[in-house]
Protein backbone atom coordinates (compact mmCIF):
# COMPACT_ATOMS: atom_id res chain seq x y z
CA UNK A 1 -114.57 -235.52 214.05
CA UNK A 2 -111.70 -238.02 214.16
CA UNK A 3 -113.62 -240.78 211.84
CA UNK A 4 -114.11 -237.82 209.31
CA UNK A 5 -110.91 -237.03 208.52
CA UNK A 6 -109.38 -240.55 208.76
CA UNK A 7 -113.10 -242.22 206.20
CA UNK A 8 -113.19 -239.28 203.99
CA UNK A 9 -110.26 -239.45 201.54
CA UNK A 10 -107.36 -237.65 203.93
CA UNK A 11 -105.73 -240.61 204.55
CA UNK A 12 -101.87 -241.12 203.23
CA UNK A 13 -100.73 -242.84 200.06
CA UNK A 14 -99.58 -246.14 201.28
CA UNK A 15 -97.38 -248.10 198.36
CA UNK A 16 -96.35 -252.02 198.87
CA UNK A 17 -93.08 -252.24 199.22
CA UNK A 18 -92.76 -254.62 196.06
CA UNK A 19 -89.35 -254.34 194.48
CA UNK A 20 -89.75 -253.22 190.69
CA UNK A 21 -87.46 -254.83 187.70
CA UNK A 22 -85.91 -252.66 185.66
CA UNK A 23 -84.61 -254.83 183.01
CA UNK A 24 -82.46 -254.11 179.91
CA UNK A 25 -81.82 -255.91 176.56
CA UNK A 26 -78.78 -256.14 174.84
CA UNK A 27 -78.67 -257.67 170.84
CA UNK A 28 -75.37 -258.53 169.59
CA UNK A 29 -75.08 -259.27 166.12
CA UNK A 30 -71.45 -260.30 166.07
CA UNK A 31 -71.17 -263.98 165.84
CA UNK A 32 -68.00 -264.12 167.84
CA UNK A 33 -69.34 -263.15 170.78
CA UNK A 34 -70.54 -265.84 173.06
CA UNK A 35 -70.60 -263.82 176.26
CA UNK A 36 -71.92 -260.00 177.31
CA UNK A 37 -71.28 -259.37 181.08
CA UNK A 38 -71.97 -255.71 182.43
CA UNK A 39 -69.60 -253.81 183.75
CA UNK A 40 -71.42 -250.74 185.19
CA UNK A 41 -75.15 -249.44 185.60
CA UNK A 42 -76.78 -253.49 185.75
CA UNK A 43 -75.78 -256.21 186.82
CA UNK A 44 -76.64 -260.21 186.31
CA UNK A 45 -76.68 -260.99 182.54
CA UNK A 46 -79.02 -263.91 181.39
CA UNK A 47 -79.09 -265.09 177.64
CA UNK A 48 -81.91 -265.66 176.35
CA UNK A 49 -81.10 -268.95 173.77
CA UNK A 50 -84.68 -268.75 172.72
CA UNK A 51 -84.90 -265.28 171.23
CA UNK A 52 -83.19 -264.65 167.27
CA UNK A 53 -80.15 -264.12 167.69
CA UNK A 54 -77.62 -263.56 170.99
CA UNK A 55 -79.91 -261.91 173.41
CA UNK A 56 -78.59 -261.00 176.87
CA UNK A 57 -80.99 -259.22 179.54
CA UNK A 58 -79.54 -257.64 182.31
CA UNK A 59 -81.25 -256.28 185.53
CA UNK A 60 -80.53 -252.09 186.00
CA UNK A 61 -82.17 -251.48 189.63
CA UNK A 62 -81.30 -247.73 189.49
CA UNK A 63 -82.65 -247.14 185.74
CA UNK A 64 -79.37 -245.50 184.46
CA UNK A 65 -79.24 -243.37 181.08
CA UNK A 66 -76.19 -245.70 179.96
CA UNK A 67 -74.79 -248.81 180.99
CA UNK A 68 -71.09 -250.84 179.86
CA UNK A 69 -70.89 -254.03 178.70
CA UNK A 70 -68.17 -256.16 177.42
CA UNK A 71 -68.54 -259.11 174.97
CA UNK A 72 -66.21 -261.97 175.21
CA UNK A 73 -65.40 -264.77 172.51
CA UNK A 74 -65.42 -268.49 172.98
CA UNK A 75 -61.27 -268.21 174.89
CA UNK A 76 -62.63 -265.73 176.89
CA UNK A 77 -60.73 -263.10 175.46
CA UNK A 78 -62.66 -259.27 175.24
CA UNK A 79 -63.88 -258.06 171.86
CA UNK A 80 -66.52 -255.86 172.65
CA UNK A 81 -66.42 -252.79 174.94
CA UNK A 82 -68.92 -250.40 174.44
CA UNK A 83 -71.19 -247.77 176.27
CA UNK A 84 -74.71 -248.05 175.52
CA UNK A 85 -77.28 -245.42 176.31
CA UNK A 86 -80.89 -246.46 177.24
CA UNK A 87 -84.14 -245.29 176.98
CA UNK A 88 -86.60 -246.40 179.32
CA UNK A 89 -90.27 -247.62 179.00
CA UNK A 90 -92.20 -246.74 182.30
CA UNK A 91 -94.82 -250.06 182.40
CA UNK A 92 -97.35 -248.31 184.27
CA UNK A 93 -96.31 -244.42 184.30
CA UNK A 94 -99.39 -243.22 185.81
CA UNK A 95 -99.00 -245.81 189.57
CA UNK A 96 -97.86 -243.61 192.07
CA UNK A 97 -96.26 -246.09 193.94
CA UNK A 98 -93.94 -246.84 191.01
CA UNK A 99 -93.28 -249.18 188.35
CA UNK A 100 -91.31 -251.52 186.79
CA UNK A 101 -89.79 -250.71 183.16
CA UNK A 102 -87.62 -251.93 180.46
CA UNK A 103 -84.93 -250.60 178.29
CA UNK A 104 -84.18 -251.84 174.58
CA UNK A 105 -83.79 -253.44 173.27
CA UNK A 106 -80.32 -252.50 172.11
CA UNK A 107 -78.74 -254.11 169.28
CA UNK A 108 -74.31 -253.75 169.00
CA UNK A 109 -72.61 -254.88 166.14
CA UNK A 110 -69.16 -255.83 165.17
């Protein structure tokens, strides 16, 4: 009776633990601004020199409905602050174990 219950579909969902990205992309059209570092809700911050235009993605483990960043000009001094909210894209909504997703992208301008 044992073997039934475990061979015939009773069993637990068992997920991998594989540790999702949840990236965002920021777009800043302001030619002055040579470096976006976030301040809250992500963290890292890697431009992307290949992309049109200054492209910054940032990783956002908790998937939060805004994040800060601040954009910084070639003395380092800050000329951007802004709040930016996010809408997220679920890659594969329908895995019950989860799934990574991406925000943006989000373009700021001067």
């Amino acid at each position: 009776m044992v073997a039934l219950a475990i061979f015939g579909g009773c069993a637990p969902l068992v997920c991998p633990a594989i540790g999702y990205l949840n990236t965002v992309t920021v777009i800043v059209s302001d030619p002055e601004i040579v470096e976006l570092v976030c301040l809250e809700g992500c963290e890292g911050g890697l431009n992307d020199p290949y992309r049109e235009g200054p492209n910054w993605q940032f990783d956002a483990p908790e998937r939060p409905a805004s994040i800060t960043v601040a954009g910084y000009d070639e003395a380092g001094a800050e000329v951007l602050r802004e709040d930016v909210s996010l809408d997220w894209t679920v890659a594969d909504p329908g895995n019950a174990c989860g799934s990574s997703a991406s925000a943006g992208p989000v373009t700021l301008a001067p």
